[in-house]
Each structure stands twice: as C-alpha cells, then as structure tokens.
Protein backbone atom coordinates (compact mmCIF):
# COMPACT_ATOMS: atom_id res chain seq x y z
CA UNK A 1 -23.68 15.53 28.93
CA UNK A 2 -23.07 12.26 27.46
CA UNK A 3 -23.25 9.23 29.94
CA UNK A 4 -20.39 7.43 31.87
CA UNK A 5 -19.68 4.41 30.62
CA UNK A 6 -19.41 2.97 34.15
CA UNK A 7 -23.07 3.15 33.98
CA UNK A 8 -25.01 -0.08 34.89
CA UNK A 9 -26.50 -0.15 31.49
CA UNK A 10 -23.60 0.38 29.44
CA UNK A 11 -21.73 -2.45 31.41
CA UNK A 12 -24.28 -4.90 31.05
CA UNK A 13 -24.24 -4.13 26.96
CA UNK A 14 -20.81 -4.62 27.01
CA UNK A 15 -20.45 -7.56 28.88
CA UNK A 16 -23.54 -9.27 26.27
CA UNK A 17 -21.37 -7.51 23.45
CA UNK A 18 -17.99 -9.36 24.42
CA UNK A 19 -20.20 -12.73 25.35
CA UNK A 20 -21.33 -12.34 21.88
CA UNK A 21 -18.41 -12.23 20.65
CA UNK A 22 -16.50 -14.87 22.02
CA UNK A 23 -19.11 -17.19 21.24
CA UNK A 24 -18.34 -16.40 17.73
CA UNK A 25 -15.14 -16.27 17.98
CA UNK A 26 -13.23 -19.67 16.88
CA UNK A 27 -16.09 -21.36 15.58
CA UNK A 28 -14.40 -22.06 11.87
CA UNK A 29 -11.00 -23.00 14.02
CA UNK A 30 -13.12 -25.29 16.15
CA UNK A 31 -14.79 -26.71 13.33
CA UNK A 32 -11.88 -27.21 10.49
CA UNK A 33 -9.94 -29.39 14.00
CA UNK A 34 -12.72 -31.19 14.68
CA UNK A 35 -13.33 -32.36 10.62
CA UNK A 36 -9.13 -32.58 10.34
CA UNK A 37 -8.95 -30.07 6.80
CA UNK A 38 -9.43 -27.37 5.50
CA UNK A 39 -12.32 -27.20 3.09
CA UNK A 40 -10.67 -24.97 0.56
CA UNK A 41 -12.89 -23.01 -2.37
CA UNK A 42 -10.93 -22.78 -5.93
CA UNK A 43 -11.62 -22.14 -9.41
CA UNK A 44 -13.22 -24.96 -11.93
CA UNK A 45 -9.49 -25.02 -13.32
CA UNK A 46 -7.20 -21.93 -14.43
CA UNK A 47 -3.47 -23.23 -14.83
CA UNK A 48 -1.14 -21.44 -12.25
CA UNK A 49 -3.82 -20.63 -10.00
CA UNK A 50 -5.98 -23.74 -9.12
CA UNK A 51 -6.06 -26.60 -11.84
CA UNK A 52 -6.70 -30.19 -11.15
CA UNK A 53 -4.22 -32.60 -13.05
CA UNK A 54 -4.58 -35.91 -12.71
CA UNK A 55 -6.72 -35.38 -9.77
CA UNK A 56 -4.15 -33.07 -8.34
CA UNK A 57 -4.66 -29.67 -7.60
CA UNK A 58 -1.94 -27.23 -7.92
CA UNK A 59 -1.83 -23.41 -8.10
CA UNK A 60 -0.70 -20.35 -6.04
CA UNK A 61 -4.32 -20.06 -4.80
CA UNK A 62 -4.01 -24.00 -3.82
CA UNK A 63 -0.77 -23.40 -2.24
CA UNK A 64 -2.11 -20.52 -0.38
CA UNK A 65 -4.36 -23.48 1.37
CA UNK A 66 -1.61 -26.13 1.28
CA UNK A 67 0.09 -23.19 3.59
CA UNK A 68 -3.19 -23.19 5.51
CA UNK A 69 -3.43 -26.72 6.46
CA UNK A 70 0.55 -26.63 7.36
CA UNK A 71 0.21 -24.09 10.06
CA UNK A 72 -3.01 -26.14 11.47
CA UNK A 73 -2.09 -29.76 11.29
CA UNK A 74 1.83 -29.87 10.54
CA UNK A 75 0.29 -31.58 7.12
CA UNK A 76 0.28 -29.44 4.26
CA UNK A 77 -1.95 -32.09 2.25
CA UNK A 78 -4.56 -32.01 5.32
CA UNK A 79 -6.71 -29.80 2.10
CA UNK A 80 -10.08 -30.66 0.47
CA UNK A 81 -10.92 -29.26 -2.47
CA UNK A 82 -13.99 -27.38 -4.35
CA UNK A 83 -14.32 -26.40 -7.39
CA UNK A 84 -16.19 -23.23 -7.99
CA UNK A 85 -17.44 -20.80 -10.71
CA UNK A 86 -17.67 -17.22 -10.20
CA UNK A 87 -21.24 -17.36 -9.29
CA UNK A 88 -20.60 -19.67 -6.52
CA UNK A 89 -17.81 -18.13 -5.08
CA UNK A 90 -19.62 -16.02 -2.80
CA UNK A 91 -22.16 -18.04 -1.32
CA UNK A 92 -20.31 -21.10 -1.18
CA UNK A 93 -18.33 -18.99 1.89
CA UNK A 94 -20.91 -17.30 3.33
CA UNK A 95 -22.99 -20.88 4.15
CA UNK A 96 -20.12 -22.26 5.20
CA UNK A 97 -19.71 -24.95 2.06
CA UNK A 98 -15.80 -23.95 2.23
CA UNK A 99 -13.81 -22.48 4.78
CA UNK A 100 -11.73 -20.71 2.56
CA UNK A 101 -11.93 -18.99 -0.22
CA UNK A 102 -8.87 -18.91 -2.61
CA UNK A 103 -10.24 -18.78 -5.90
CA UNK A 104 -8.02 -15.78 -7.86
CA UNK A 105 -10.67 -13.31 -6.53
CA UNK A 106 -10.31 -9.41 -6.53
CA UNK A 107 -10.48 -7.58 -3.78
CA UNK A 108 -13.13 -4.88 -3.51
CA UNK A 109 -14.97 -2.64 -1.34
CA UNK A 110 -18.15 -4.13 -1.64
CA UNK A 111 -17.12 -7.88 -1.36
CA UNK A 112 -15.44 -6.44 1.91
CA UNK A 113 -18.99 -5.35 3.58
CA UNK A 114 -21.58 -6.09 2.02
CA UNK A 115 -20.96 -9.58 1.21
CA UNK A 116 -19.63 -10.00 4.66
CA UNK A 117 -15.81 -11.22 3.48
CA UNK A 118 -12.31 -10.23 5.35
CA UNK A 119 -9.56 -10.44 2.69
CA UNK A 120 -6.66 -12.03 4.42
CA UNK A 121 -3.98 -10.37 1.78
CA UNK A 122 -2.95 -10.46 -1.78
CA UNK A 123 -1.94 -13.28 -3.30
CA UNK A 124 -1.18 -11.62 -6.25
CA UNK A 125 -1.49 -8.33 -8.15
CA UNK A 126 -2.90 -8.47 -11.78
CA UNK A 127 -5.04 -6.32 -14.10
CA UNK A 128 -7.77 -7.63 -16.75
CA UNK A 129 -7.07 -7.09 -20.06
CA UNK A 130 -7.73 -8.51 -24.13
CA UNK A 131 -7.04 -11.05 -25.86
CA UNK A 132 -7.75 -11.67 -29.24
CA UNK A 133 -6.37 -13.72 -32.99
CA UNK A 134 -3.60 -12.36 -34.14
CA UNK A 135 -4.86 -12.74 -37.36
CA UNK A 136 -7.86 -10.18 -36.78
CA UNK A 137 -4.74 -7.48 -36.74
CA UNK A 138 -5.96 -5.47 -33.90
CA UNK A 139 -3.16 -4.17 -31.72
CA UNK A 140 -4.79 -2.05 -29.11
CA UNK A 141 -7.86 -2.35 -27.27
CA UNK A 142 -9.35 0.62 -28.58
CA UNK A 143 -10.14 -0.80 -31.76
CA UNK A 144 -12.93 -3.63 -30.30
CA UNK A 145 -15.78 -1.20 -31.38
CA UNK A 146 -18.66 -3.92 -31.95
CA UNK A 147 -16.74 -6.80 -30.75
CA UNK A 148 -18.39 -9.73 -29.59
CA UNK A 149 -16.68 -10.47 -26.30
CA UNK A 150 -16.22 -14.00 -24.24
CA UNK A 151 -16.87 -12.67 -20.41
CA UNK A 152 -17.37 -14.59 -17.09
CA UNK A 153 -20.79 -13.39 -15.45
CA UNK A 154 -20.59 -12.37 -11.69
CA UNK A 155 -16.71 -11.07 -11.41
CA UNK A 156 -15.50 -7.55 -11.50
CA UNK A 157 -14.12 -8.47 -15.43
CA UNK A 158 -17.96 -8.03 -16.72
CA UNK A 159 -18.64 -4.95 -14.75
CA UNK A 160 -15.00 -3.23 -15.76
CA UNK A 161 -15.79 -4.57 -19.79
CA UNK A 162 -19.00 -2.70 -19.81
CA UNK A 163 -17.15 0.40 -17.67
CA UNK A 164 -14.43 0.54 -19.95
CA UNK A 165 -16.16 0.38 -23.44
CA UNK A 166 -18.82 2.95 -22.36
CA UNK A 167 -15.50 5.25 -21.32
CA UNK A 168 -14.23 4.60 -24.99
CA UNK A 169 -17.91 5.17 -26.44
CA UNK A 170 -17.41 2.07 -27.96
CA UNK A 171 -20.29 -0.74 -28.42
CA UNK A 172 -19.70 -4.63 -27.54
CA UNK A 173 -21.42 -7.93 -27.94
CA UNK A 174 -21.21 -9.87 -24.37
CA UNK A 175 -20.55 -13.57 -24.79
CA UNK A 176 -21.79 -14.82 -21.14
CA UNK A 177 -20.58 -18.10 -20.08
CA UNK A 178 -20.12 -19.12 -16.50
CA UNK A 179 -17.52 -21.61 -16.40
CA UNK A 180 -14.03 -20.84 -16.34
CA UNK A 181 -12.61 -23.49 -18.57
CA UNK A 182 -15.90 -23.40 -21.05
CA UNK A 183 -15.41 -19.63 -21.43
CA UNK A 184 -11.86 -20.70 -22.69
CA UNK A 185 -13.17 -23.35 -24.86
CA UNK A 186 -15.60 -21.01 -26.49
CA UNK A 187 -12.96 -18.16 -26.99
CA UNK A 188 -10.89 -20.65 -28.99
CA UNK A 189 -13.74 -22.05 -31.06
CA UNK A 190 -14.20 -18.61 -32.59
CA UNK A 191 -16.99 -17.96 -30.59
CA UNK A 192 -16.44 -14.49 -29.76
CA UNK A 193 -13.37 -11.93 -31.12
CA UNK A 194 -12.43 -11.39 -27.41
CA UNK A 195 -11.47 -13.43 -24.08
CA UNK A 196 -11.42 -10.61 -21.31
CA UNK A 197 -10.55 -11.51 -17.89
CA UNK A 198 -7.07 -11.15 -15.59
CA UNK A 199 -4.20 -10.84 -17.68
CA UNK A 200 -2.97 -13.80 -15.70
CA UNK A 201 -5.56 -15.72 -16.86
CA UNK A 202 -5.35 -14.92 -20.55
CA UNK A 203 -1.59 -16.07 -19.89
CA UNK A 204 -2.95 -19.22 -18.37
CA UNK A 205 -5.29 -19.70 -21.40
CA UNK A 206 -3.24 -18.77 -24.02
CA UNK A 207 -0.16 -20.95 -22.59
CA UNK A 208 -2.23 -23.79 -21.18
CA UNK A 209 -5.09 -24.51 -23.18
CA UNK A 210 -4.57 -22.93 -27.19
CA UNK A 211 -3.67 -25.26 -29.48
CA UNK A 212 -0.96 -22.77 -31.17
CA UNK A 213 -0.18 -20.31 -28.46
CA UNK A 214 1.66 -17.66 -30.92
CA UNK A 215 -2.34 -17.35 -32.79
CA UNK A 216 -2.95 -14.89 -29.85
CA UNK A 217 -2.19 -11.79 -28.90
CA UNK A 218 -2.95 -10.42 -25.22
CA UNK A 219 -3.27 -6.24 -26.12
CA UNK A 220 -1.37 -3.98 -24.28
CA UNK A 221 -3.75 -2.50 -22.55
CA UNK A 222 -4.26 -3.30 -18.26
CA UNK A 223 -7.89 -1.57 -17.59
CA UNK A 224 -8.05 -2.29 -13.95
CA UNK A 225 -6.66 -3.27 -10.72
CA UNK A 226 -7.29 -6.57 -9.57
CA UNK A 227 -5.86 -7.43 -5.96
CA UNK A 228 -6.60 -11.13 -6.04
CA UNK A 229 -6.40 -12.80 -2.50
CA UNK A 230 -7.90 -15.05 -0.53
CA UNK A 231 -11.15 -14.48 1.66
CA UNK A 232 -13.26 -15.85 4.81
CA UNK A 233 -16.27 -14.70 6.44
CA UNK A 234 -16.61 -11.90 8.34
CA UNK A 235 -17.10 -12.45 12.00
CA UNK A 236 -14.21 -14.91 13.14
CA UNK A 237 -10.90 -13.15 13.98
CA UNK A 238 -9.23 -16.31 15.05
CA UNK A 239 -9.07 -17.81 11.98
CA UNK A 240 -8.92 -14.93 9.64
CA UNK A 241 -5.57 -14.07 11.46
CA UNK A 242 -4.36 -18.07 11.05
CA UNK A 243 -5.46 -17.52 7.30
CA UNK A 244 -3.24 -13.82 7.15
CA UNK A 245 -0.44 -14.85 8.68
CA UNK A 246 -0.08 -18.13 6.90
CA UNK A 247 -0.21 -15.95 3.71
CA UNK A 248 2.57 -13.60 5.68
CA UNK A 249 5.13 -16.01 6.81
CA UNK A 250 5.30 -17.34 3.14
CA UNK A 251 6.44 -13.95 2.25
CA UNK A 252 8.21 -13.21 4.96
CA UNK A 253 10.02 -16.14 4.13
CA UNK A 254 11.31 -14.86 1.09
CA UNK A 255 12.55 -11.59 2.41
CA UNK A 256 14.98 -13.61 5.14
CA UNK A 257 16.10 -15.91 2.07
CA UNK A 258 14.30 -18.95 3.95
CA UNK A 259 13.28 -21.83 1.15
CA UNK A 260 12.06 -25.21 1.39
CA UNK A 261 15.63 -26.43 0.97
CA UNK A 262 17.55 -24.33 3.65
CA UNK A 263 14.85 -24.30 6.42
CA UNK A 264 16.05 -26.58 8.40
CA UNK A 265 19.69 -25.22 8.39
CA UNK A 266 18.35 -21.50 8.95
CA UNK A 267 16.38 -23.21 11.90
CA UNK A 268 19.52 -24.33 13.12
CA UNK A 269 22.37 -21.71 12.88
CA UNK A 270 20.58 -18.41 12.36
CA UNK A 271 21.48 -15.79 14.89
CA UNK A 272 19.01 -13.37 13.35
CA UNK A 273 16.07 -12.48 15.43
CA UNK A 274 13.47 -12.55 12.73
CA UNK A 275 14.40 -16.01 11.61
CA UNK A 276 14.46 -17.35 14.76
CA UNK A 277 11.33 -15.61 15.97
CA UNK A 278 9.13 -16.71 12.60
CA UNK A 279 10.58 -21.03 12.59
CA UNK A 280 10.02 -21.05 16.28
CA UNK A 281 13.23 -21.03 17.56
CA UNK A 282 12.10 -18.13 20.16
CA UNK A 283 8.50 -19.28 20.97
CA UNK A 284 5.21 -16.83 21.15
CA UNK A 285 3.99 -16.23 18.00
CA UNK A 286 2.22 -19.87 17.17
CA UNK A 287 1.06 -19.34 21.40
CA UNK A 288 -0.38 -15.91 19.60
CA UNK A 289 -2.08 -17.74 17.10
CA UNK A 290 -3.33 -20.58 18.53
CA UNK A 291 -0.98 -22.66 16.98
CA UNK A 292 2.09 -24.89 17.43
CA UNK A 293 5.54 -22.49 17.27
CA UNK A 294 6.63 -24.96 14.21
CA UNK A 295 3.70 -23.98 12.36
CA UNK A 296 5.68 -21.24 9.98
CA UNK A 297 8.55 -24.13 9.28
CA UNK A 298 6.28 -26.56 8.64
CA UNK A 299 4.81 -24.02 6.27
CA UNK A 300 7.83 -23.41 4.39
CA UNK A 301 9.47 -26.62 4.51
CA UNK A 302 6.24 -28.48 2.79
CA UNK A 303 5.49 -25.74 0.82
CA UNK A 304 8.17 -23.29 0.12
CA UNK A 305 8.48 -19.14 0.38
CA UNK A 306 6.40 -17.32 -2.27
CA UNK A 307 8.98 -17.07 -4.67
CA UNK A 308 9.14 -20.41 -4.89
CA UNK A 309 5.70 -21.02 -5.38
CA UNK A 310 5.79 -17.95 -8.29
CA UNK A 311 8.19 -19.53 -9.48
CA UNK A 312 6.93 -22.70 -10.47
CA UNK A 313 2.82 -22.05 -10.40
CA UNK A 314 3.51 -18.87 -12.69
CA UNK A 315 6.80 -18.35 -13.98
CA UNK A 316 7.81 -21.49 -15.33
CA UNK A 317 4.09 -22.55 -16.46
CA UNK A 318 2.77 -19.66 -17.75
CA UNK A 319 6.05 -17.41 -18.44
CA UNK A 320 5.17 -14.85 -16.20
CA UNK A 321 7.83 -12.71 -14.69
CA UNK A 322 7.64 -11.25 -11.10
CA UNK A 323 6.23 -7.76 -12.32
CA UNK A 324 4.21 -5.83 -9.61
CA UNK A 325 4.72 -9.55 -7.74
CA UNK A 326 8.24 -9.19 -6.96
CA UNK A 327 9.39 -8.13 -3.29
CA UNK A 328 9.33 -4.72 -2.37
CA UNK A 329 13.41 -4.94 -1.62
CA UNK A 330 13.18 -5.71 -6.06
CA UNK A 331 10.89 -2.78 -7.02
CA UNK A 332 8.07 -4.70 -6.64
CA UNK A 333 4.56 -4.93 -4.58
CA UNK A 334 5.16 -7.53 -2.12
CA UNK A 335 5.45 -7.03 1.61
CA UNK A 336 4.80 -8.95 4.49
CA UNK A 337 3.95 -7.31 7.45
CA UNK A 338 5.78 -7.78 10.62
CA UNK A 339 5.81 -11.35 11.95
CA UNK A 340 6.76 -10.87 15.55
C-alpha cells in the first residue's frame, strides 16, 4: 500500500522542498533590481541579430533584451551588453556572467536539460544551410563532395554539417574557427569553398559583410530546424516567466495591430478586452508578474511589436521576408500565447 502523504515524513520533505524552492526562487529578479540592468549575452556581431555599430547594439536578439529591460525598469536602454562566441554561450549563463542569453541560439533537447537552460520562446525560426562563389557553379548542396567547409565549433551547425554529409556519403574538409565575424572573414578570403551556418546568417554575411554581394550564392537546400530563442538558467521561474512574456506581449502586440506609434491611442480608446488587459488598462497581469501593469506599453512603445522589429532588424537590412516568421493569422509560425 503506498503511504499517505499526510504522513509526518512526507510533510516535513515537502515543506524543505517548497523552502527550497522559494529560496531560489527570484534570485536573478532580485539581483538584475538591485544592479539596475539586465546583463544581456549576444553574439560577437551578426547583422540583424546582435551587431554593435558605432558602439550600438542592435538586432532582434538585442531587442528581445531592450523588451526585457522595458518590462523591469520602464527603460528599454536599462541593457548591458556581452559579446559572446559560441563556445561561451553556455557557460557564460550558467555562472551567472549574463542574465540572459539572446545570442541567435537553437533550441534543443539537450541544451534544455542537460545544460540546465529554460528557453523562454522563439525568436525566430530559421534552418542552416550553404553558401558558396557563384563562380564555383555549384547549385545544390549535394555537389560539396570534398569541400573544405568554414564552420563555427560548439553550435548545432557543426554537428548537423557532419550529420548531413555522412547522410549524402559525401566527404568534407572542416574549416574550424570560433568567432562569428572571423569565420565570415575567412569564408570571403577564399579560405574554405563553404560558409555553413543559419540561413539567416549567410543572409547577414552575404548582405552585410561581402564586398560584392551578387559573388554568392546561398543553395537551396534548408538541412535543419533551428528554433533560435532566447535562454536563462534553469531553476528561477520568476524571471524566466518576466523573460517569456516580454517575448509574448511583443507578439501579441502584433496580432491586436498595437505599434510603437498607436500605443498610446489604443491605450486610450480601445474597448477590446485583450488590449486593454495586455497595456494595463484592466490591471493584474504586471501584479502576476511582479511587475508594474505599464510594463507591456512601455514595451511596445520603446520598442515596437515584432513586426516592427522584423521589419527593420531583418527585412529591410538583410532582405528577408516574413517566411515561417510571419503571424499565424498570415500562414506563418508565430503565436503568442494567451496574455491574460
């Protein structure tokens, strides 16, 4: 027969168990109030994603944090910045160097448990694929046999490379370099035949960084899924849910037609329950979160809905259209859950 939970024993574990866990609980919140930012981990520089101009970061994945640090301090700017290569990623999270990780990373199983992350959404859907000179005349990526390919160690792009090559019986040269932006540089100097990674950031590379864009062609073929989002440590709820639903409200924010530019009048005159529920109008959700009840309008009004950050982080810099990114409503993958 099993054993009553009302037992002594199994009250007293529970009671340590929920102790336990309360301590935990709130720590990062407690901390990022007390230091007045978020300490936010990015990429050593992909355009459209996280890129420092001028000393300026910008990106979807630094507009993820912007969002952050709106819903937390009313300041979307409140936001320091770290630069990090794949390699770092990880550990840079789990020792607390950043308390945030938005840094175009995929999510996965593994990174889910054993490496002790909680994916807070996705940011954006992409696939890796090729890229190569057009000059070479290759136009599918089953005609790399014995390629020497560029590759960032540490990221599910090597370990999907070597998958998909071994699938095609096909042999490849790995060209391991850890930086983002030197991987680039090396793919250009003729270094390798191949730049693998996101198609995104091919995009990014090719539009951003080549000297004559129309040199390269990005082959048709998507290998992969790549769910790219941003993660926290496992272990506090309180601020993984500040970090999801900061991610949520700037989609939800689309779906009601809510931009940086109408916010205040939808604040004002909307008689729809959902509007008036997510930019405080009817309080309890920023209670819910620990938060003010402005913090979803001061998310959108400093920062904008996700179309508009799409929009001008990948659309117009890269010449990406919405694809699998566009709402759910348009055909597409993008669906916030419901803020109320």
């Amino acid at each position: 027969m099993l054993k009553k939970l009302t037992s002594t024993s199994a009250v007293a574990a529970l009671s340590l168990s929920v102790l336990a866990a309360g301590v935990q609980a709130g720590e990062t919140v407690d901390a990022v109030m007390e230091q007045g930012y978020v300490q936010c981990g990015v990429s050593t520089g992909l355009a459209g994603f996280s890129n420092a101009t001028g000393g300026d970061w910008a990106g979807i994945d630094v507009d993820v944090c912007r969002a952050v640090a709106a819903a937390m301090f009313g300041d979307s700017e409140a936001v320091r910045y770290t630069g990090l290569t794949a390699n770092q990623r990880f550990t840079a999270l789990q020792s607390g160097e950043v308390d945030v990780l938005s840094r175009n990373t995929t999510w996965t199983l593994t990174r889910d448990t054993s490496l002790g992350l909680n994916f807070a959404g996705v940011t954006y859907y992409d696939g890796q694929g090729f890229m190569v000179r057009k000059d070479l005349g290759v136009t599918s990526a089953t005609q790399l046999d014995g390629a020497a390919v560029c590759v960032e160690p540490g990221t599910t792009t090597e370990l999907n490379l070597a998958d998909y090559f071994r699938a095609q019986g096909m042999d490849f040269e790995p060209v391991v370099i850890e930086n983002t932006s030197e991987v680039t540089a090396a793919f250009f100097a003729g270094r390798c035949d191949v730049y693998t990674t996101d198609a995104s950031g091919l995009a990014s590379a090719r539009n951003v960084s080549a000297e004559n864009p129309s040199d390269y062609v990005i082959l048709p073929e998507i290998i992969s899924k790549e769910p790219l989002g941003p993660a926290v440590r496992h272990g506090d709820d309180e601020w993984l849910d500040i970090v999801r639903w900061s991610l949520t409200a700037l989609i939800e924010a689309e779906e009601f037609g809510i931009t940086s530019e109408n916010v205040d009048e939808m604040r004002d005159n909307s008689s729809n329950p959902g509007i008036q529920r997510l930019l405080g109008v009817t309080p309890g959700l920023g209670e819910a979160l620990g938060l003010d009840e402005d913090w979803a309008y001061n998310i959108i009004s400093q920062v904008g809905n996700y179309g508009e950050i799409y929009q001008t982080n990948v659309t117009d810099l890269l010449g990406l259209e919405r694809g699998l990114n566009a709402l759910w409503t348009d055909g597409g993958l993008m669906y916030a859950n419901p803020v109320r």
